[in-house]
C-alpha atoms as a PDB file:
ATOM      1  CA  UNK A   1     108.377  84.226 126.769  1.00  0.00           C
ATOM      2  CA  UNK A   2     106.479  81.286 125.229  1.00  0.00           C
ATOM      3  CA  UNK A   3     103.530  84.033 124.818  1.00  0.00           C
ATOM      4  CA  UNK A   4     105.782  86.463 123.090  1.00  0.00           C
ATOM      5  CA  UNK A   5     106.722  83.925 120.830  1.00  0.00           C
ATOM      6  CA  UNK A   6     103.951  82.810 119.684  1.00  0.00           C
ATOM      7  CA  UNK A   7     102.301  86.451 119.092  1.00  0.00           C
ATOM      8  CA  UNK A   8     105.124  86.879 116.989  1.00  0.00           C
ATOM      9  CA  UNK A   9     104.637  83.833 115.136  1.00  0.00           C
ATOM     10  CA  UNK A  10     100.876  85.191 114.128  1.00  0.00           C
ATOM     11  CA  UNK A  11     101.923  88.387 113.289  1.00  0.00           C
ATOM     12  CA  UNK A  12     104.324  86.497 110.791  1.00  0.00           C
ATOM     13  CA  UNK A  13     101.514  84.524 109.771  1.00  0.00           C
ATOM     14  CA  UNK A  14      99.040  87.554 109.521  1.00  0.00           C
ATOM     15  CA  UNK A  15     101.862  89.490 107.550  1.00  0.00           C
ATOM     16  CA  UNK A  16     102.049  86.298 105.015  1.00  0.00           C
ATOM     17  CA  UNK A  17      98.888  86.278 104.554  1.00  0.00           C
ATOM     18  CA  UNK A  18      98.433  89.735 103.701  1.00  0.00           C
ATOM     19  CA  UNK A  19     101.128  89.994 101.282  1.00  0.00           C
ATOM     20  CA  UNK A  20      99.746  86.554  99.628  1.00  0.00           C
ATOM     21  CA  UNK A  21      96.840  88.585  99.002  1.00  0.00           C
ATOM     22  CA  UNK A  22      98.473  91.695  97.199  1.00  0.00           C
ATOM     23  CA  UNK A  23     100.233  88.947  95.358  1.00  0.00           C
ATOM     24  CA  UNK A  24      96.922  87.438  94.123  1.00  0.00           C
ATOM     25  CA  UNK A  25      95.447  90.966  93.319  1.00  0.00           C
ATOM     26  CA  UNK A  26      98.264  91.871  90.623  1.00  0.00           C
ATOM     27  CA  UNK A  27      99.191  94.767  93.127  1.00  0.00           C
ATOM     28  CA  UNK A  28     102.529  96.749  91.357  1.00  0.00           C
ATOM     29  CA  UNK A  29     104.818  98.796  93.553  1.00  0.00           C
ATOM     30  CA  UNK A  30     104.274 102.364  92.479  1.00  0.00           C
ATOM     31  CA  UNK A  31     107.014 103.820  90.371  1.00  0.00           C
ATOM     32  CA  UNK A  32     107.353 107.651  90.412  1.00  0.00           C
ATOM     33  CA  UNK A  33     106.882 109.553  87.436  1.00  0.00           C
ATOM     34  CA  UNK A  34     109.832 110.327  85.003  1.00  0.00           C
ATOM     35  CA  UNK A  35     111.502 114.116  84.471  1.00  0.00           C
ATOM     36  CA  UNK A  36     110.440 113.405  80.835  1.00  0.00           C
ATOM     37  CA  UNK A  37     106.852 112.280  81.243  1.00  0.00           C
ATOM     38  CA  UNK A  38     105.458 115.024  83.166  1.00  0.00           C
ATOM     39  CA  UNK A  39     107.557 117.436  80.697  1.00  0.00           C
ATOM     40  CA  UNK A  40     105.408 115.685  78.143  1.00  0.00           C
ATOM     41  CA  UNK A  41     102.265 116.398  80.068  1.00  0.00           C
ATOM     42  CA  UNK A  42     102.694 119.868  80.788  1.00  0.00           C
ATOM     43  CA  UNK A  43     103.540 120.754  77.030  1.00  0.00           C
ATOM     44  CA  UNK A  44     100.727 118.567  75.914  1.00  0.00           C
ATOM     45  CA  UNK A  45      98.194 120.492  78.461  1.00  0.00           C
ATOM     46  CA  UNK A  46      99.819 123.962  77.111  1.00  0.00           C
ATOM     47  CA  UNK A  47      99.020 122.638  73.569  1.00  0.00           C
ATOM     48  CA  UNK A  48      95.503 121.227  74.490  1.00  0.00           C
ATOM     49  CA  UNK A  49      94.419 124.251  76.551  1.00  0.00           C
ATOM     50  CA  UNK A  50      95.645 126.871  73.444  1.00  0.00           C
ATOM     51  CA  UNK A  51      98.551 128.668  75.359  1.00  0.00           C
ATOM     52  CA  UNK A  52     100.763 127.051  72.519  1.00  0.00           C
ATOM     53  CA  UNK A  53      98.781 127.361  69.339  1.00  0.00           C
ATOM     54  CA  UNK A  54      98.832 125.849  66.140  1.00  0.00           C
ATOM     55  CA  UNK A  55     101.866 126.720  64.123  1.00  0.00           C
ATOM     56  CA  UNK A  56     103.407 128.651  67.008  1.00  0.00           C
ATOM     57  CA  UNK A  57     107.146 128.100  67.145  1.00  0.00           C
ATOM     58  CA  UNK A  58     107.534 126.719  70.938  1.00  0.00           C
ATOM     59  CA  UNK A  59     111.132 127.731  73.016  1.00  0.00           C
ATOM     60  CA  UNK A  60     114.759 125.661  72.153  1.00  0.00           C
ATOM     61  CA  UNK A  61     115.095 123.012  74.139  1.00  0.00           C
ATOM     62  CA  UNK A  62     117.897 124.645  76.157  1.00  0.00           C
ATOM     63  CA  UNK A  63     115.478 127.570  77.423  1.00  0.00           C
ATOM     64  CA  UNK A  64     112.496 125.109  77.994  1.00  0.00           C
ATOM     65  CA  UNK A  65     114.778 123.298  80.382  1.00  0.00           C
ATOM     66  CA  UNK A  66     116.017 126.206  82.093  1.00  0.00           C
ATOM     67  CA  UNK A  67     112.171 127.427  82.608  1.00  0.00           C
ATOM     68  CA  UNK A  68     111.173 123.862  84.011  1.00  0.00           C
ATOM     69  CA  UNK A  69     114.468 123.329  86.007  1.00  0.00           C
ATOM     70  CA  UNK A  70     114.996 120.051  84.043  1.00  0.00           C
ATOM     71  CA  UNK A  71     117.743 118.167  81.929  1.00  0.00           C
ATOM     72  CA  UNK A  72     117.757 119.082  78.034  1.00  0.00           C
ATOM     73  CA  UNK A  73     117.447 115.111  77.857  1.00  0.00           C
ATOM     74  CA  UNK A  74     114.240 115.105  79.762  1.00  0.00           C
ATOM     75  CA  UNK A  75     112.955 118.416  77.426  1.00  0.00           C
ATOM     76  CA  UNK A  76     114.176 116.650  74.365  1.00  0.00           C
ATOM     77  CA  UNK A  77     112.569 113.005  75.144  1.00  0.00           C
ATOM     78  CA  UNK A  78     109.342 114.986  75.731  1.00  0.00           C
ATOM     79  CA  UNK A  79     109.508 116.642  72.236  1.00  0.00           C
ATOM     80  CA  UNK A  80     110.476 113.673  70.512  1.00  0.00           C
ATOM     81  CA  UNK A  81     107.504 111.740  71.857  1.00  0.00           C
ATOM     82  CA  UNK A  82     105.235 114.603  71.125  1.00  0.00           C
ATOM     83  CA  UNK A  83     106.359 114.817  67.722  1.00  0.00           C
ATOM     84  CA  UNK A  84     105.751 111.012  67.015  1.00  0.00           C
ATOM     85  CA  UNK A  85     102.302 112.158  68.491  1.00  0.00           C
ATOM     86  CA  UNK A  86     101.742 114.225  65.938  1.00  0.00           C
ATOM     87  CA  UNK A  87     101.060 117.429  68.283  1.00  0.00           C
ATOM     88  CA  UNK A  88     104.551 119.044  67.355  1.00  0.00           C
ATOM     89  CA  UNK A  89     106.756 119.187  64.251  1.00  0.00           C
ATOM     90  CA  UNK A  90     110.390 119.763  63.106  1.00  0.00           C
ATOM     91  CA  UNK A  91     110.923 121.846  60.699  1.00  0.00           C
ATOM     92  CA  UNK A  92     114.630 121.926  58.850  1.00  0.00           C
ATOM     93  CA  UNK A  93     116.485 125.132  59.789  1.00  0.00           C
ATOM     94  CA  UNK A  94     113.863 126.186  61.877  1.00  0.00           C
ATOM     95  CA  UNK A  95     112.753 124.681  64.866  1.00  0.00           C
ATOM     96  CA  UNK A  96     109.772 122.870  66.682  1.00  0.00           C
ATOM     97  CA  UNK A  97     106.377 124.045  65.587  1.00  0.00           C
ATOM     98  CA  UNK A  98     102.885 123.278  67.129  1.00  0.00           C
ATOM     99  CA  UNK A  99     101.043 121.445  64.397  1.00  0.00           C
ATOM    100  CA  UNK A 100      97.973 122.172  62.942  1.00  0.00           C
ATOM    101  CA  UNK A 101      95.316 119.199  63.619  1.00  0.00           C
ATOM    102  CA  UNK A 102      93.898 119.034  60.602  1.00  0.00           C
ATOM    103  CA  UNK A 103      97.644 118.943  58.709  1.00  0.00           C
ATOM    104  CA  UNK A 104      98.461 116.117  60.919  1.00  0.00           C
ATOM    105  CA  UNK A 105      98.407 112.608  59.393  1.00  0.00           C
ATOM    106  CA  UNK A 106      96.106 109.780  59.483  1.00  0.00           C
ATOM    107  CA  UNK A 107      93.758 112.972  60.964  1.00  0.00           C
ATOM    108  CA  UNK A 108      90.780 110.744  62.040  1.00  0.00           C
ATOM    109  CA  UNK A 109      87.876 113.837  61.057  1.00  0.00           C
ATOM    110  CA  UNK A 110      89.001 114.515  58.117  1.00  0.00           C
ATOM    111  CA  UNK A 111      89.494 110.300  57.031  1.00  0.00           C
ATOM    112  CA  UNK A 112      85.889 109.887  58.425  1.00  0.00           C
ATOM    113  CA  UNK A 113      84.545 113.106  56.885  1.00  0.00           C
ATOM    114  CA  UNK A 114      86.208 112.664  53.517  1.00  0.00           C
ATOM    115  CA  UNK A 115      84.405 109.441  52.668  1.00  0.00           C
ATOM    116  CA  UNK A 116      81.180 110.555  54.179  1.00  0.00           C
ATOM    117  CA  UNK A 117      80.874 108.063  57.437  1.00  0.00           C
ATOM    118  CA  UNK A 118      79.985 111.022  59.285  1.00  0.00           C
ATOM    119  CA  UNK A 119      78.757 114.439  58.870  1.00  0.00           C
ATOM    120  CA  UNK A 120      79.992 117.739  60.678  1.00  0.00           C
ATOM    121  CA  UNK A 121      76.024 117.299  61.837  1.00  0.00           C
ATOM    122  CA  UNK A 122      77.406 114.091  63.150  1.00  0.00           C
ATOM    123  CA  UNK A 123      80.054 115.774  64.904  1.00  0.00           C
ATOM    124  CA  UNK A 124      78.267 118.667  66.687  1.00  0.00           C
ATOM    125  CA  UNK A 125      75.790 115.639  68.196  1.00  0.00           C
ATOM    126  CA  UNK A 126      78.627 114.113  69.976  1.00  0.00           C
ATOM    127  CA  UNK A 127      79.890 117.921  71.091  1.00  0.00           C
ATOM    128  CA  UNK A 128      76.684 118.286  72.421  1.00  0.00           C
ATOM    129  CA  UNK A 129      76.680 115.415  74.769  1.00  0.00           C
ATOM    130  CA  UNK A 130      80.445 116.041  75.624  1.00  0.00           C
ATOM    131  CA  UNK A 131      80.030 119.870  75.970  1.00  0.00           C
ATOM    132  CA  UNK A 132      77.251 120.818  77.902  1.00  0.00           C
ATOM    133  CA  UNK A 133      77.928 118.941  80.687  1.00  0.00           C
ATOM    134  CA  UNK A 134      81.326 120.023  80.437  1.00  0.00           C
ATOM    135  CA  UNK A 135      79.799 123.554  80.976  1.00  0.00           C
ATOM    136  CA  UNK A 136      77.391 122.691  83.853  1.00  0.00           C
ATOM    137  CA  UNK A 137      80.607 120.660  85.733  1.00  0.00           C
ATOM    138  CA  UNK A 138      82.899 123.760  85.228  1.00  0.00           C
ATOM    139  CA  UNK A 139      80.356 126.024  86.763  1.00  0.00           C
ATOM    140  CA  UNK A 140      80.167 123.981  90.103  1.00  0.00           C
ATOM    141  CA  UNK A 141      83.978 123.466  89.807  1.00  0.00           C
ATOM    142  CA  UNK A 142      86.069 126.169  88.063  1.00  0.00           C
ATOM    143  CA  UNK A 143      89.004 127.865  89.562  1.00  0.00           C
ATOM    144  CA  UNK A 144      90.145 131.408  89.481  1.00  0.00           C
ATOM    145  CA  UNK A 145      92.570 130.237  87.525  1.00  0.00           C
ATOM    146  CA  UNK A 146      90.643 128.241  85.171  1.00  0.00           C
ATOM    147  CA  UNK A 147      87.902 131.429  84.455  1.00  0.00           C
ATOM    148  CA  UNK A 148      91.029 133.151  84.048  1.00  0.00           C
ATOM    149  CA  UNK A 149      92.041 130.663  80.785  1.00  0.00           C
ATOM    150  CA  UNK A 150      88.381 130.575  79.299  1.00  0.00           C
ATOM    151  CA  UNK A 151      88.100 134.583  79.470  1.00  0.00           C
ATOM    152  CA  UNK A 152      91.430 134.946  78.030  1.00  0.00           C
ATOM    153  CA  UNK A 153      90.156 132.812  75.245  1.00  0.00           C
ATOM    154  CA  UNK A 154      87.244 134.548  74.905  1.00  0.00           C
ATOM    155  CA  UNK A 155      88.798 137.575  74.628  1.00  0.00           C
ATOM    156  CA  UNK A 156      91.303 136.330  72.119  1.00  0.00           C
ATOM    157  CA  UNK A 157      88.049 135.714  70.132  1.00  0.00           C
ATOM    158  CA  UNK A 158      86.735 139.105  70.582  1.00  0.00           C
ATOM    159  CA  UNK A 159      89.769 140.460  69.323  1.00  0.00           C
ATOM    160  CA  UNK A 160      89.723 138.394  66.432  1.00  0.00           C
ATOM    161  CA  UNK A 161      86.481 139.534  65.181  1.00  0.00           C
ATOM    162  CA  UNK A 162      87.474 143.265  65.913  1.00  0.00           C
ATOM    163  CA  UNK A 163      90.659 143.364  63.880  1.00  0.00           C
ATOM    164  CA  UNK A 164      89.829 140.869  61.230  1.00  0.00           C
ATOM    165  CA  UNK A 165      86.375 140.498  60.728  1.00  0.00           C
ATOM    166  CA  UNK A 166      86.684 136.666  61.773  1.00  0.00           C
ATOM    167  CA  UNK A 167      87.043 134.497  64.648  1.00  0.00           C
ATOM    168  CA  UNK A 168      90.568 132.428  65.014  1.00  0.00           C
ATOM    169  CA  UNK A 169      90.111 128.375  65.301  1.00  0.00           C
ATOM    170  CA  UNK A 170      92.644 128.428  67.705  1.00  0.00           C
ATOM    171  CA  UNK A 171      91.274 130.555  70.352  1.00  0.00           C
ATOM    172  CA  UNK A 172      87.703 129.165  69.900  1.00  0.00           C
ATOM    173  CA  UNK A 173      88.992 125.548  70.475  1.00  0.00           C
ATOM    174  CA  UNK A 174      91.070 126.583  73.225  1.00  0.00           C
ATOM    175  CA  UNK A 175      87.922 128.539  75.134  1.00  0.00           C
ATOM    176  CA  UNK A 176      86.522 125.051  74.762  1.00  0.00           C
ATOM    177  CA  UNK A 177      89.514 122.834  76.098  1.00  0.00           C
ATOM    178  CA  UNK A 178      89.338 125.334  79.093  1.00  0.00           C
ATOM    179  CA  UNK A 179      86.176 124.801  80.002  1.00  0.00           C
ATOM    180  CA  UNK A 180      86.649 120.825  80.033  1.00  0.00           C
ATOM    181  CA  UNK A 181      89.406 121.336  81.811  1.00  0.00           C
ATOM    182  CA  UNK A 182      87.592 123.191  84.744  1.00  0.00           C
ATOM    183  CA  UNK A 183      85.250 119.944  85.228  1.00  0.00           C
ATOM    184  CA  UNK A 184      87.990 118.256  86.967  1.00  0.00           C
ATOM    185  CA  UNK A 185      86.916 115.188  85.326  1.00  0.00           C
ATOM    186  CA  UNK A 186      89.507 112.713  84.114  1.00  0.00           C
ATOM    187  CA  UNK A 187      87.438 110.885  82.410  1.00  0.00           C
ATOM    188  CA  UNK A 188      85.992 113.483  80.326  1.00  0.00           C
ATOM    189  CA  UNK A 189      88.824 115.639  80.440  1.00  0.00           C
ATOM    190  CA  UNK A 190      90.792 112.386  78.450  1.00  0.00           C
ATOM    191  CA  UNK A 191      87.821 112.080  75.922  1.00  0.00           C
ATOM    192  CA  UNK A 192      88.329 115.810  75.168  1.00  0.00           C
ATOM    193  CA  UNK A 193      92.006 115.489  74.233  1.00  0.00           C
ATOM    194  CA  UNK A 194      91.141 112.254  72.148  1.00  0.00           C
ATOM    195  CA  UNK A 195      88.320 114.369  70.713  1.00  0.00           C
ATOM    196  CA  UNK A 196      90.579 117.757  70.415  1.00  0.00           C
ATOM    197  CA  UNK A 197      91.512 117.168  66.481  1.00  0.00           C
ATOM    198  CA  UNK A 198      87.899 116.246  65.726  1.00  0.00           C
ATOM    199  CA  UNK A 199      87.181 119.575  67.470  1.00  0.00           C
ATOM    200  CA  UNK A 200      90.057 121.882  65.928  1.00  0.00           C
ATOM    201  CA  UNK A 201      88.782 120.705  62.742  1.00  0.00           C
ATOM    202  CA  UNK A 202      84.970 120.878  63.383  1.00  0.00           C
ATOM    203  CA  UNK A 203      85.130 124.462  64.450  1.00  0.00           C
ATOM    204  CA  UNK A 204      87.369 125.521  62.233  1.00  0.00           C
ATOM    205  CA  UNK A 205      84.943 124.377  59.268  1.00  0.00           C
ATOM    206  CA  UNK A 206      81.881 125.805  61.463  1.00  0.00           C
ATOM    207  CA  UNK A 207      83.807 129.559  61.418  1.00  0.00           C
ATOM    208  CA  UNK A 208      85.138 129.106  57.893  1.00  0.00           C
ATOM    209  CA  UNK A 209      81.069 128.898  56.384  1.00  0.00           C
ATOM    210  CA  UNK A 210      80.212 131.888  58.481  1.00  0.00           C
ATOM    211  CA  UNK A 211      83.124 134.014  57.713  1.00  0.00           C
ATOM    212  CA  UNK A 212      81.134 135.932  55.110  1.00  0.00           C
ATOM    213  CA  UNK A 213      78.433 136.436  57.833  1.00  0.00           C
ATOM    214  CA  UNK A 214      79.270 139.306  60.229  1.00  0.00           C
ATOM    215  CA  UNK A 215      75.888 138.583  62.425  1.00  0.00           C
ATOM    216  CA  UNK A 216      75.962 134.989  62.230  1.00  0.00           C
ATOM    217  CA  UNK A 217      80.217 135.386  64.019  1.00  0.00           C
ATOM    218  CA  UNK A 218      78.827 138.082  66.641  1.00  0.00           C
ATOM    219  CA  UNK A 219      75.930 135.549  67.766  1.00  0.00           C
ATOM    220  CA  UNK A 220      79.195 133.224  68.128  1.00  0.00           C
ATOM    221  CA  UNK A 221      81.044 135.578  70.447  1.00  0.00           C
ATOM    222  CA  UNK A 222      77.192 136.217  72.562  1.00  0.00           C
ATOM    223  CA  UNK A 223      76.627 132.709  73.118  1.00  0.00           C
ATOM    224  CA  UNK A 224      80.776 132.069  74.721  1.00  0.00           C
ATOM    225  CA  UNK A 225      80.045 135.407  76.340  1.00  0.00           C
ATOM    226  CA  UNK A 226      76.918 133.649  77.991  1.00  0.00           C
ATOM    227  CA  UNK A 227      78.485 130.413  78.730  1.00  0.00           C
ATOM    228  CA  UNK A 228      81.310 132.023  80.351  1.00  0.00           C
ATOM    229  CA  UNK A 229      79.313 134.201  82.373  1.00  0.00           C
ATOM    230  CA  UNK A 230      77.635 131.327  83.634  1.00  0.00           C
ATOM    231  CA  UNK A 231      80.523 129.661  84.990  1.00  0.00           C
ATOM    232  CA  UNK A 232      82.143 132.551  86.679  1.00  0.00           C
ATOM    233  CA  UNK A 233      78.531 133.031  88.623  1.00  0.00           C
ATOM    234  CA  UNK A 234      78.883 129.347  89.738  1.00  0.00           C
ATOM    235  CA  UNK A 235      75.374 128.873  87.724  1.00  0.00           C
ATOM    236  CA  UNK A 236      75.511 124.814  86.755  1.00  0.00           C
ATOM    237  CA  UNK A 237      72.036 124.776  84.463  1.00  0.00           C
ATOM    238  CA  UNK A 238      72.222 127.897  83.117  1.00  0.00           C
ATOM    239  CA  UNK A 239      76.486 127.188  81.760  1.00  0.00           C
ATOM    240  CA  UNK A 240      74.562 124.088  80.570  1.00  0.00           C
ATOM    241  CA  UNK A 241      71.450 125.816  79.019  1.00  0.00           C
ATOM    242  CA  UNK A 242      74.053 128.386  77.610  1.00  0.00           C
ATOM    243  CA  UNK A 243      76.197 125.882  75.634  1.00  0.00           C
ATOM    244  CA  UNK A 244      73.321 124.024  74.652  1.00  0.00           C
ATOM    245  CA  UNK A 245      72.180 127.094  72.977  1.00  0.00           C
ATOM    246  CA  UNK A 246      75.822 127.706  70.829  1.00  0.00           C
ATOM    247  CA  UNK A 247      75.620 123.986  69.749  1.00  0.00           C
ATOM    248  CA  UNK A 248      71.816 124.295  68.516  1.00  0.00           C
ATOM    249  CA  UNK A 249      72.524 127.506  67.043  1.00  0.00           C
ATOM    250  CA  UNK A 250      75.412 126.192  64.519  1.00  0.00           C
ATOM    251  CA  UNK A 251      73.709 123.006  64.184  1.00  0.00           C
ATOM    252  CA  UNK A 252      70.414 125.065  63.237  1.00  0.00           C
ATOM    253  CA  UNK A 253      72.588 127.226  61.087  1.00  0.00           C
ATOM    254  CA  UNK A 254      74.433 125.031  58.738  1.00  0.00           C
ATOM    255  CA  UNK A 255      70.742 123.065  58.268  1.00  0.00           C
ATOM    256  CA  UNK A 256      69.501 126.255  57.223  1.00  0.00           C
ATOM    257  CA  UNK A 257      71.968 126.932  55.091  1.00  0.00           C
ATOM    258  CA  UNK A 258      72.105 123.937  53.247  1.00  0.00           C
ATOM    259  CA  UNK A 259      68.336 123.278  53.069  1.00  0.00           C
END
């Protein structure tokens, strides 16, 4: 009895002992995730990833919550805090619209760009490190159902160019996002959605110089042709050679241009 008791009494000391330490450490009990915040993150991935595009009108709250099997609170409290984000807007009369990134305010390209801090040369530097080892992850780490999202994007592109003679921002940004998001890595996967206006815009401004140059946008669609192909044959360096090859190109282009 007098053994029993005091293994008990060193558990209970043990026990103390532990729990003194997850006190020390700052240890927080783990709270599960609100209805509301993971409405906001699927929305916000939809946006990111170009399945809801710019100036697209999204669904009424009461059919988004019927879709998601959620509250209209939960779908509303989602919107509002995307709005405040700046990703959707109200319009009067007329519902919630995905906003454009380079309408949005306080747009940190166009603030930087506008006084001449940094250059779109500046820009396609930093997409360079960011994206081609973005492309070499997602070719070691894709799934069906991400080379599903970057072809649809590519062929979104395609389409583009076959019907109007240009390429659409949208879907070129979104072929992008889906290729970060097949690395799989948070970490780069957040600095791509804190990067995604600087992006939007960046391309956008890319595509609106070559608009008036049919060869120069078919090179475009060849080199996303390329680095998809390379990620859906699970080839690391040559989805890396690939991208660095579209990035040179424009970067080679616009110097060309303006020299």
């Amino acid at each position: 009895m007098i053994v029993e008791h005091l293994f008990f009494i060193s558990i209970c000391s043990q026990l103390l002992s532990i729990l003194e330490y997850l006190r020390m450490m700052n240890l927080k009990p783990i709270k599960p995730k609100r209805i509301s915040d993971q409405v906001f993150e699927q929305i916000r991935e939809l946006i990111y990833k170009g399945e809801f595009k710019p100036g697209q009108q999204i669904l009424p709250e009461r059919e988004l919550a019927q879709s998601m099997v959620v509250s209209r609170t939960s779908v509303r409290n989602a919107i509002n805090k995307l709005v405040t984000m700046g990703l959707l807007e109200h319009r009067q009369g007329q519902g919630t619209f995905v906003s454009s990134p380079e309408r949005r305010e306080g747009n940190p390209l166009a603030a930087v760009m506008a006084t001449d801090e940094a250059t779109l040369d500046d820009l396609l530097e930093v997409r360079m490190g960011l994206e081609c080892n973005a492309a070499m992850l997602a070719a070691q780490r894709a799934t069906e159902m991400d080379i599903i999202a970057i072809k649809k994007s590519l062929v979104e592109m395609e389409e583009d160019l076959a019907t109007t003679d240009k390429i659409g921002t949208g879907p070129d940004a979104a072929f992008h996002m889906a290729v970060t998001f097949s690395t799989k890595n948070p970490v780069l996967i957040h600095l791509m959605r804190n990067f995604y206006d600087f992006l939007f815009v960046g391309i956008k401004k890319n595509l609106t110089h070559m608009y008036l140059d049919r060869k120069a946008l078919e090179d475009v669609i060849v080199h996303h042709k390329e680095i998809f192909a390379a990620i859906e044959r699970r080839a690391p360096q040559d989805a890396y050679d690939a991208m660095q090859k579209h990035i040179s190109f424009v970067m080679d282009y616009f110097k060309n241009r303006n020299g």
